[in-house]
Protein backbone atom coordinates (compact mmCIF):
# COMPACT_ATOMS: atom_id res chain seq x y z
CA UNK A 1 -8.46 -127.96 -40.91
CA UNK A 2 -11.54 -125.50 -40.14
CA UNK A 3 -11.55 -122.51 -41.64
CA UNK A 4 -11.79 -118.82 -39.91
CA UNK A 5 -15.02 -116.83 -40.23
CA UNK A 6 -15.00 -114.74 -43.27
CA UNK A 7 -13.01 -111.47 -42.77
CA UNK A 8 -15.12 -108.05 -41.99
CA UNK A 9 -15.13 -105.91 -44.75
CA UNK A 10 -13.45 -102.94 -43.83
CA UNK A 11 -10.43 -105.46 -43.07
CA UNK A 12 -10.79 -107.21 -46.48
CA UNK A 13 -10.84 -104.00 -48.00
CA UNK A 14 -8.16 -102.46 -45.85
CA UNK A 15 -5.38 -100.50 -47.70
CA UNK A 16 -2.74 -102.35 -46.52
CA UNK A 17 -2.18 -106.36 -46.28
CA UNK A 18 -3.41 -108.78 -44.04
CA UNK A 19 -2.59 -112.65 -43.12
CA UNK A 20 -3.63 -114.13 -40.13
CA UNK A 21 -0.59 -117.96 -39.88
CA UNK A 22 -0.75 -120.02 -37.31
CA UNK A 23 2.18 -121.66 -35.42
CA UNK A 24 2.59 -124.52 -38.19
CA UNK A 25 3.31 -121.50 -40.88
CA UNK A 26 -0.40 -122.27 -42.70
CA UNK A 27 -1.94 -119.33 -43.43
CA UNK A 28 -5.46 -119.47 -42.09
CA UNK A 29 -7.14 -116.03 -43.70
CA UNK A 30 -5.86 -113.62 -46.49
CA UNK A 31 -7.44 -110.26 -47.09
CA UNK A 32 -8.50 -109.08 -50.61
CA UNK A 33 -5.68 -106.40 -50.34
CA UNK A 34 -2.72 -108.75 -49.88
CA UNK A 35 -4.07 -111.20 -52.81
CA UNK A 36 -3.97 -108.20 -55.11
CA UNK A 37 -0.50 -107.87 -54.10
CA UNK A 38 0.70 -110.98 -54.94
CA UNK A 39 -1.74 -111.67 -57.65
CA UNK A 40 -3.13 -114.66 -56.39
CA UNK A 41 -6.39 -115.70 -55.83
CA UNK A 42 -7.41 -116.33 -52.15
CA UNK A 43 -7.91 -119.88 -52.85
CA UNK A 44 -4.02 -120.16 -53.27
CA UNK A 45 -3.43 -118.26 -50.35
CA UNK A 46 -5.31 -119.55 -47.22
CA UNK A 47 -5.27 -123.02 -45.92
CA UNK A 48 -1.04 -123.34 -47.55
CA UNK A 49 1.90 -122.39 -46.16
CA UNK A 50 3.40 -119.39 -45.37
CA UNK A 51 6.66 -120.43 -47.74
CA UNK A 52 4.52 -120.87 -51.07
CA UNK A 53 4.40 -117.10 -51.06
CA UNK A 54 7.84 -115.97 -49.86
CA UNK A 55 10.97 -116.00 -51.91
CA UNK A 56 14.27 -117.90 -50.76
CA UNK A 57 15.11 -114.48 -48.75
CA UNK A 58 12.26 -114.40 -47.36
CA UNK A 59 11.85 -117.87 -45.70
CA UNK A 60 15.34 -117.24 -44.06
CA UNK A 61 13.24 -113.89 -42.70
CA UNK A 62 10.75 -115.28 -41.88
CA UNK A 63 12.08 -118.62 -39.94
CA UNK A 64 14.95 -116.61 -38.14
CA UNK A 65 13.97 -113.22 -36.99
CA UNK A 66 9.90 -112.85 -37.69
CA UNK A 67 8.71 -115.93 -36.40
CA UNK A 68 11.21 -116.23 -33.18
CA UNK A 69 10.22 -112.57 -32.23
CA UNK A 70 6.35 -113.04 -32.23
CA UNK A 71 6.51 -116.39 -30.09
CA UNK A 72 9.28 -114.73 -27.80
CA UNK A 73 7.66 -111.44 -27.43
CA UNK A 74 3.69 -111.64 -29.05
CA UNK A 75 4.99 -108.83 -31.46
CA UNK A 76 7.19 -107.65 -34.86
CA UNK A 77 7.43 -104.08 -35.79
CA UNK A 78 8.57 -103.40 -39.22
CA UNK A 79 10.71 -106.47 -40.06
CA UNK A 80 11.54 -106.59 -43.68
CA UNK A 81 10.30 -109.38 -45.70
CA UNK A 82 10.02 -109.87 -49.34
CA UNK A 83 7.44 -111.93 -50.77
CA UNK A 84 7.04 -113.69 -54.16
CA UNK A 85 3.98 -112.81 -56.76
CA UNK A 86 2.85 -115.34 -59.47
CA UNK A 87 5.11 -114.40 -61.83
CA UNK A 88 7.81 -115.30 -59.24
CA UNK A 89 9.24 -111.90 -58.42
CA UNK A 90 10.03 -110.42 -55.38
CA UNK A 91 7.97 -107.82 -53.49
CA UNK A 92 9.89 -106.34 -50.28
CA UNK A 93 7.18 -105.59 -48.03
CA UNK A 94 7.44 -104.92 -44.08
CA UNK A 95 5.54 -106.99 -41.83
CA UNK A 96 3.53 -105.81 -38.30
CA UNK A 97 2.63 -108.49 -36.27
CA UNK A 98 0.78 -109.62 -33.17
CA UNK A 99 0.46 -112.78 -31.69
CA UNK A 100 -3.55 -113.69 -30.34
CA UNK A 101 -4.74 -116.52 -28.51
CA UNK A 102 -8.05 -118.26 -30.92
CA UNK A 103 -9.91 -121.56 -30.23
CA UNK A 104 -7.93 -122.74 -32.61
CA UNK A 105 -4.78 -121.98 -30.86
CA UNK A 106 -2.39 -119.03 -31.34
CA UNK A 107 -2.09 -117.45 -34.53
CA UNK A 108 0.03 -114.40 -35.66
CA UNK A 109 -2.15 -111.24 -37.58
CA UNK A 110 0.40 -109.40 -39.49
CA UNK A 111 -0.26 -106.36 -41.26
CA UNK A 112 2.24 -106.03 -44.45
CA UNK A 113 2.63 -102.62 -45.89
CA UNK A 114 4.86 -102.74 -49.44
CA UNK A 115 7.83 -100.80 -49.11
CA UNK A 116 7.87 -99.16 -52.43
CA UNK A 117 4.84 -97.37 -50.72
CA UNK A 118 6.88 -96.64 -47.85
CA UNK A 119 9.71 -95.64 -49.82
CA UNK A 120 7.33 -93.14 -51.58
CA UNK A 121 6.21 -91.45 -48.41
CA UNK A 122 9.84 -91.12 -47.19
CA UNK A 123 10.45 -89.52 -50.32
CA UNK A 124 7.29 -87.27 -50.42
CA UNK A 125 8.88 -85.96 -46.99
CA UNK A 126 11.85 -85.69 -47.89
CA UNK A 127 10.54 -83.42 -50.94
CA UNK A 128 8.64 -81.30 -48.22
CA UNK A 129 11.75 -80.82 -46.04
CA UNK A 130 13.48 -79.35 -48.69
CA UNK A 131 10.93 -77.29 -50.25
CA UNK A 132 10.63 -75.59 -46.59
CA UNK A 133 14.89 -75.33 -46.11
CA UNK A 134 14.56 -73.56 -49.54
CA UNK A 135 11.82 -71.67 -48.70
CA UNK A 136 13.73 -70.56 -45.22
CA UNK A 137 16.97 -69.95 -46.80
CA UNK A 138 14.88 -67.61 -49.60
CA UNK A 139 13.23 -66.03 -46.35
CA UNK A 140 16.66 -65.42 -44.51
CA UNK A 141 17.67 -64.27 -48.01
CA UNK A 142 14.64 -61.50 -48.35
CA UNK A 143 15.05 -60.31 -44.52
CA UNK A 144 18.69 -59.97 -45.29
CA UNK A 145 17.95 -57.96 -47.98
CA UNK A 146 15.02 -55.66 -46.84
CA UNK A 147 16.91 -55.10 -43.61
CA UNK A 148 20.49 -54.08 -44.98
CA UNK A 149 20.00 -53.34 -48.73
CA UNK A 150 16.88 -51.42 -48.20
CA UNK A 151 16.95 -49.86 -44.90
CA UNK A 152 20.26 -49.11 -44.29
CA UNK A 153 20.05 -46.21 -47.63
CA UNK A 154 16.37 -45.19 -46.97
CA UNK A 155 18.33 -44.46 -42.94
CA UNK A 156 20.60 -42.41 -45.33
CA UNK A 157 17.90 -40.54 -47.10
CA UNK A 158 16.23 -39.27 -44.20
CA UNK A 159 19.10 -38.35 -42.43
CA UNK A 160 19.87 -35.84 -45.40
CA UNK A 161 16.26 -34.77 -45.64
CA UNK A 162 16.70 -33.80 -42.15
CA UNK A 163 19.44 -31.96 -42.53
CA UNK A 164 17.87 -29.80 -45.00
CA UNK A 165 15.20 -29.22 -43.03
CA UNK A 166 17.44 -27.50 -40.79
CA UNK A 167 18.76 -25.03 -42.90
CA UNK A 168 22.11 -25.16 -41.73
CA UNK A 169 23.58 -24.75 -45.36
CA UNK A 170 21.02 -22.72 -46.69
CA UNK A 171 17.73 -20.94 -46.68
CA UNK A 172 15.19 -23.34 -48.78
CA UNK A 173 12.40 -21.63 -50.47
CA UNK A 174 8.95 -22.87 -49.37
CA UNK A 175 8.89 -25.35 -52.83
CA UNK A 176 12.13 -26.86 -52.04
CA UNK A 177 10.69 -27.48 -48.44
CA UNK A 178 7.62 -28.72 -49.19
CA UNK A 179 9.47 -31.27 -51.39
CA UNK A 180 12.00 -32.40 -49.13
CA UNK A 181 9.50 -32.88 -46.46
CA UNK A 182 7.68 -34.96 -49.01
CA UNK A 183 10.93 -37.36 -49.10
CA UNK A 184 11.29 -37.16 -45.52
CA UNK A 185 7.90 -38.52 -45.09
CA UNK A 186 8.45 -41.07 -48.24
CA UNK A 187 11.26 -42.48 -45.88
CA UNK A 188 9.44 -42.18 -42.69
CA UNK A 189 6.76 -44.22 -44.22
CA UNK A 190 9.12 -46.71 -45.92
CA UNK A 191 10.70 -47.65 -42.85
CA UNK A 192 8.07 -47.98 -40.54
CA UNK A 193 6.62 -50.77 -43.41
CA UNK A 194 10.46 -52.49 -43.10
CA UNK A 195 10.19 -52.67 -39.49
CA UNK A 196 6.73 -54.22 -39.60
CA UNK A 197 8.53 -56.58 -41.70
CA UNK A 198 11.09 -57.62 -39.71
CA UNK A 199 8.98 -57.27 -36.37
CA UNK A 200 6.66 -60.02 -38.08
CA UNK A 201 8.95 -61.72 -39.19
CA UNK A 202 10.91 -62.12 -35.36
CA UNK A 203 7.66 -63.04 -34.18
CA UNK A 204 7.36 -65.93 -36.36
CA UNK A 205 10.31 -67.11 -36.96
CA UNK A 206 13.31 -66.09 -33.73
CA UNK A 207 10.56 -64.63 -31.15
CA UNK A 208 11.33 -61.66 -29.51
CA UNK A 209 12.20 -62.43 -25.64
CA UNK A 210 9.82 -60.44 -23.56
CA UNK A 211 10.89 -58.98 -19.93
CA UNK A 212 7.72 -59.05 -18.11
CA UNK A 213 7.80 -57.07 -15.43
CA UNK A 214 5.43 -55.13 -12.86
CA UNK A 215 4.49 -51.16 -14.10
CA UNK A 216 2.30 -48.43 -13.08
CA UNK A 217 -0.89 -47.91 -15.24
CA UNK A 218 -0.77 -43.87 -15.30
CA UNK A 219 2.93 -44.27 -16.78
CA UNK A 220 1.88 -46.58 -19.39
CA UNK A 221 -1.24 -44.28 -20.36
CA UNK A 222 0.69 -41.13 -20.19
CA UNK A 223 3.22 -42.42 -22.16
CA UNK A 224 0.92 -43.42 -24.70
CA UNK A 225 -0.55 -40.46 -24.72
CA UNK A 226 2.37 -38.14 -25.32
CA UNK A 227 3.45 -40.18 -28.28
CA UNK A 228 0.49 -40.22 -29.73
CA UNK A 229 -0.61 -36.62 -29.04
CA UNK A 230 2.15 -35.81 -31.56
CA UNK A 231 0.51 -37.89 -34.41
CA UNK A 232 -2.88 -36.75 -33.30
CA UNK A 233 -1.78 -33.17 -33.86
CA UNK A 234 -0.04 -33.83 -37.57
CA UNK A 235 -3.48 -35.32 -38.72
CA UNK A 236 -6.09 -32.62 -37.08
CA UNK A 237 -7.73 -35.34 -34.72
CA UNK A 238 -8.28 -34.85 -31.02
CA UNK A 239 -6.94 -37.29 -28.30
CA UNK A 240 -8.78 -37.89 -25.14
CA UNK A 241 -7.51 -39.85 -22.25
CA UNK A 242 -10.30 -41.42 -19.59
CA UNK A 243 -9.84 -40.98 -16.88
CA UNK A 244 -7.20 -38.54 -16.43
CA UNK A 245 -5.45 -40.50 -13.99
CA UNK A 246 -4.97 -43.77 -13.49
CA UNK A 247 -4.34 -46.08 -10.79
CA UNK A 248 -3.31 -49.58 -10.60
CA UNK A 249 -0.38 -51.79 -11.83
CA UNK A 250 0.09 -54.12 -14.96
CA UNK A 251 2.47 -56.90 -15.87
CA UNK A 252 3.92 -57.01 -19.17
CA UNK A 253 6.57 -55.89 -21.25
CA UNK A 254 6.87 -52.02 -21.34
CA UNK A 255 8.49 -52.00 -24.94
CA UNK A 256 5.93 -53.97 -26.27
CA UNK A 257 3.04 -52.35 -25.16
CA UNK A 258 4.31 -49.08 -26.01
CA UNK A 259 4.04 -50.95 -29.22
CA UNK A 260 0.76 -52.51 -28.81
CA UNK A 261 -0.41 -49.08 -27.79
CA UNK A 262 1.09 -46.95 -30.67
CA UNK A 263 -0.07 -49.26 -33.46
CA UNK A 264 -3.72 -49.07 -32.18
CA UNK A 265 -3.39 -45.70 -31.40
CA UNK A 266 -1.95 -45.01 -35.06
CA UNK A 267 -5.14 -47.06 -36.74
CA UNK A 268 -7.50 -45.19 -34.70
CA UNK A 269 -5.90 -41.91 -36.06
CA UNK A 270 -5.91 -42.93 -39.50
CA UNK A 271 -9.25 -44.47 -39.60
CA UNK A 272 -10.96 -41.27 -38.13
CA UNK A 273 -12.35 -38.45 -40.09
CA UNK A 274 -10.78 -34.65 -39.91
CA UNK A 275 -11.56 -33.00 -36.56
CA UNK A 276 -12.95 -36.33 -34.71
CA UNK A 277 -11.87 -37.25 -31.46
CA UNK A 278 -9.40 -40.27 -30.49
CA UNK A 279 -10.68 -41.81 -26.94
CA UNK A 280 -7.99 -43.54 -24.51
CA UNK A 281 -9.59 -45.58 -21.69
CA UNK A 282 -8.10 -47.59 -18.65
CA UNK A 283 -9.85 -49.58 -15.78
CA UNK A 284 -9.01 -52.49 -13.99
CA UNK A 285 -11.84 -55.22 -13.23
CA UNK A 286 -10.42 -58.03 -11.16
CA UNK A 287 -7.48 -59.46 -12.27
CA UNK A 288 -7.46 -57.88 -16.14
CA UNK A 289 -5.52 -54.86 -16.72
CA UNK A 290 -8.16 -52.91 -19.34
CA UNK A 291 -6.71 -50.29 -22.00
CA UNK A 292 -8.85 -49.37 -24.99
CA UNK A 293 -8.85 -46.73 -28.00
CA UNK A 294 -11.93 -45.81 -29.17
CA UNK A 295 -12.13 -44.29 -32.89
CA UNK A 296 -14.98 -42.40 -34.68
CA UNK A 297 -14.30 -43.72 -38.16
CA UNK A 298 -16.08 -46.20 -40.54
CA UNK A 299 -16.27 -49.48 -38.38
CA UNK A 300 -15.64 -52.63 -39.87
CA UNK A 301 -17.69 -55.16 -41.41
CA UNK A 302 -19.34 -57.80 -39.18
CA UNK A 303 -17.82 -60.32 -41.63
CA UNK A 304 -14.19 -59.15 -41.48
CA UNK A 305 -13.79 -58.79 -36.98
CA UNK A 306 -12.54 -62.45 -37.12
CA UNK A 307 -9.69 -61.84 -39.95
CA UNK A 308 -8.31 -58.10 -39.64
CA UNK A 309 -5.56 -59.93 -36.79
CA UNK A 310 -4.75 -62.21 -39.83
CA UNK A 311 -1.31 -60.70 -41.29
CA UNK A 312 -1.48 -58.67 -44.38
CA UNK A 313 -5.18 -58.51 -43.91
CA UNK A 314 -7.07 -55.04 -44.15
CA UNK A 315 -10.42 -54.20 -43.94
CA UNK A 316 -12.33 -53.24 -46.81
CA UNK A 317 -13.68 -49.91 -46.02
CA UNK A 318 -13.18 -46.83 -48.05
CA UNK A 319 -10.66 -45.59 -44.96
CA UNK A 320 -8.64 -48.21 -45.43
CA UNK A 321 -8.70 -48.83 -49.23
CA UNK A 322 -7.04 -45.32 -48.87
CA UNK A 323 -4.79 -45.64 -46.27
CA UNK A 324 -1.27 -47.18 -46.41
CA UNK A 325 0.34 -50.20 -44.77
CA UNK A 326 0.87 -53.92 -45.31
CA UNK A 327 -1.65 -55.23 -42.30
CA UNK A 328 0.58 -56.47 -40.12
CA UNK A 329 0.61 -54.12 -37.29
CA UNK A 330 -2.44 -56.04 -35.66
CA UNK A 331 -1.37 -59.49 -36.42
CA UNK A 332 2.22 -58.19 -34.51
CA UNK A 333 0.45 -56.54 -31.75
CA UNK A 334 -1.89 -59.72 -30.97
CA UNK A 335 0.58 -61.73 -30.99
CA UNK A 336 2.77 -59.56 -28.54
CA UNK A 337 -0.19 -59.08 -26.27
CA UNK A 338 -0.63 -63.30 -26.20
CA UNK A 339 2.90 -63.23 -25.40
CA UNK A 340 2.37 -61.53 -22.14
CA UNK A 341 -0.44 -63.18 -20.87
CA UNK A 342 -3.14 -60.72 -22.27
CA UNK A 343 -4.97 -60.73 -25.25
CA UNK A 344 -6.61 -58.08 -27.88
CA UNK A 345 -10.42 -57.40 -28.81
CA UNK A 346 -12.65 -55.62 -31.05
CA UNK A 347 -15.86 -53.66 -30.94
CA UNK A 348 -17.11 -52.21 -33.87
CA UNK A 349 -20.42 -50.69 -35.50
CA UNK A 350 -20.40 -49.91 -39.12
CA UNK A 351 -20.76 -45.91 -39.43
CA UNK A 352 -19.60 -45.06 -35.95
CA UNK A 353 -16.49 -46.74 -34.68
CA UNK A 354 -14.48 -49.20 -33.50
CA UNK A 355 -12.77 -50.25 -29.68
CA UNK A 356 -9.62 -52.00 -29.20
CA UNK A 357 -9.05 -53.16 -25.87
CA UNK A 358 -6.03 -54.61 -24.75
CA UNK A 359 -6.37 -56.84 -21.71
CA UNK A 360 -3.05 -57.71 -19.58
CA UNK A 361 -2.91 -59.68 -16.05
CA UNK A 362 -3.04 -56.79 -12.91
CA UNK A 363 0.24 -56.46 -11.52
């Protein structure tokens, strides 16, 4: 009986079985990989039957469901078949196979995988699956917690802090207000980093459904601009808005880019130096909607434009080593703009600024 040519090696060396039978059950080629498995030499492999290296199980396999299927249908997937080593024990393994037409007639390539190898993937996945339901339930477990256990008294706290402010029970002297306003803000700040939380958290977990819809530019810019105004004020910066009126409509989602807007508004605040000037600018070019905010503050490092939309990434600048915040608000506000269709860049020279445009389809 000839032989077949010698087996490439990259499939003698493969990771996984290989016997090439033909239709009398004699197996005509065995790869290195499938002696190992058995521990037989080749020579006791190819050129005898298939049954020399099954068990009693497998024969019945092989004769009754593996063999019928590939000259019925040229192809096996995954039947089970356990094989015999030379110490006579059994190794369940599952077979692939094809049938091929060859000079010397058809023969059947199967590909035979152990299952304990199988049976360690399966479990390897099953590990991961519950390492990520833990780590979910543990998430659900945090946002439960930050959201009710931690914002619902800090809600409680300002409220009271409020009230004082007010006077309504009482004159404070100018120490007592100075430190209740000092709480007030503690809260302020507190909460806004809980909502960033939670808003990042929405976003990648239960995403926020967007109602896209068509809006005026000039009532999205003045909008913007009266919010932030206030903030502008409390800090001693300037805000400018070019041009003073705008024309032109947007789609998009008018809560979230009143957020978009705020949060890029806020960081160009913070990030500017007493007394400098906060630029808002609008213009429509074809079918992108154009809305930047300029700042006069550090910049940021060439190195560090491609990561500061990364969550809980800041830059490292001496503004922002002192301000406060957990670097998510531009991760959220990307991700909200991406959401609508639109998209967020960044401009920046080290020493005199940064733009951040936000770019939404023309209404």
């Amino acid at each position: 009986m000839p032989r077949l040519a010698p087996l490439d090696p990259i499939l003698d060396g493969a990771a996984c079985g290989y016997l090439s039978i033909d239709e009398t059950g004699t197996v005509r080629a065995a790869n290195t990989t499938l002696a190992e498995l058995i521990g037989r030499p080749r020579a006791q492999i190819e050129q005898h039957h298939i049954d020399t290296l099954l068990s009693p199980a497998g024969r019945i396999f092989y004769t009754t469901h593996l063999f019928p299927l590939l000259r019925l249908h040229r192809r096996a997937e995954e039947v089970y078949l356990p094989l015999r080593n030379a110490s006579d024990e059994e190794i369940p393994v599952l077979v692939n196979g094809v049938a091929r037409a060859a000079d010397e007639g058809t023969l059947h390539d199967l590909i035979v995988v152990p299952v304990r190898q199988r049976n360690e993937l399966e479990s390897e996945l099953i590990a991961a699956r519950e390492v990520a339901q833990q780590a979910a339930a543990a998430k659900d477990r945090f946002l439960s917690i930050v959201s009710h256990e931690l914002r619902t008294p800090l809600g409680a706290a300002r409220g009271y802090a409020e009230l004082l402010l007010r006077e309504r029970n009482g004159t404070l002297t100018d120490g007592q207000r100075q430190y209740v306003q000092r709480i007030l803000n503690a809260t302020v700040y507190q909460a806004s980093l809980i909502e960033d939380i939670l808003d990042y958290a929405g976003q990648h977990g239960q995403r926020r459904t967007l109602e896209i819809e068509t809006l005026e530019l000039e009532d999205v810019m003045e909008r913007a601009e009266t919010l932030l105004a206030v903030r502008a004020g409390e800090e001693q910066r300037a805000l400018r808005r070019e041009p003073r009126s705008a024309s032109g409509t947007l789609r998009g989602d008018p809560r979230a880019i009143q957020q978009i807007l705020l949060n890029l508004g806020t960081n160009a605040i913070k990030f500017s130096p007493p007394d400098a000037e906060v630029l808002l600018t609008s213009d429509v070019s074809g079918e992108v909607v154009r809305i930047g905010v300029r700042d006069t503050g550090t910049g940021i490092p060439d190195d560090q434009l491609d990561r500061i939309f990364e969550p809980f990434v800041r830059v490292d600048s001496s503004a922002a080593a002192s301000a406060k915040g957990l670097g998510l608000g531009l991760a959220i506000s990307r991700d909200l703009a991406r959401s609508m269709g639109g998209d967020i860049t960044v401009e920046s020279t080290l020493g005199e600024g940064s733009l951040f445009t936000l770019e939404l389809p023309v209404g």
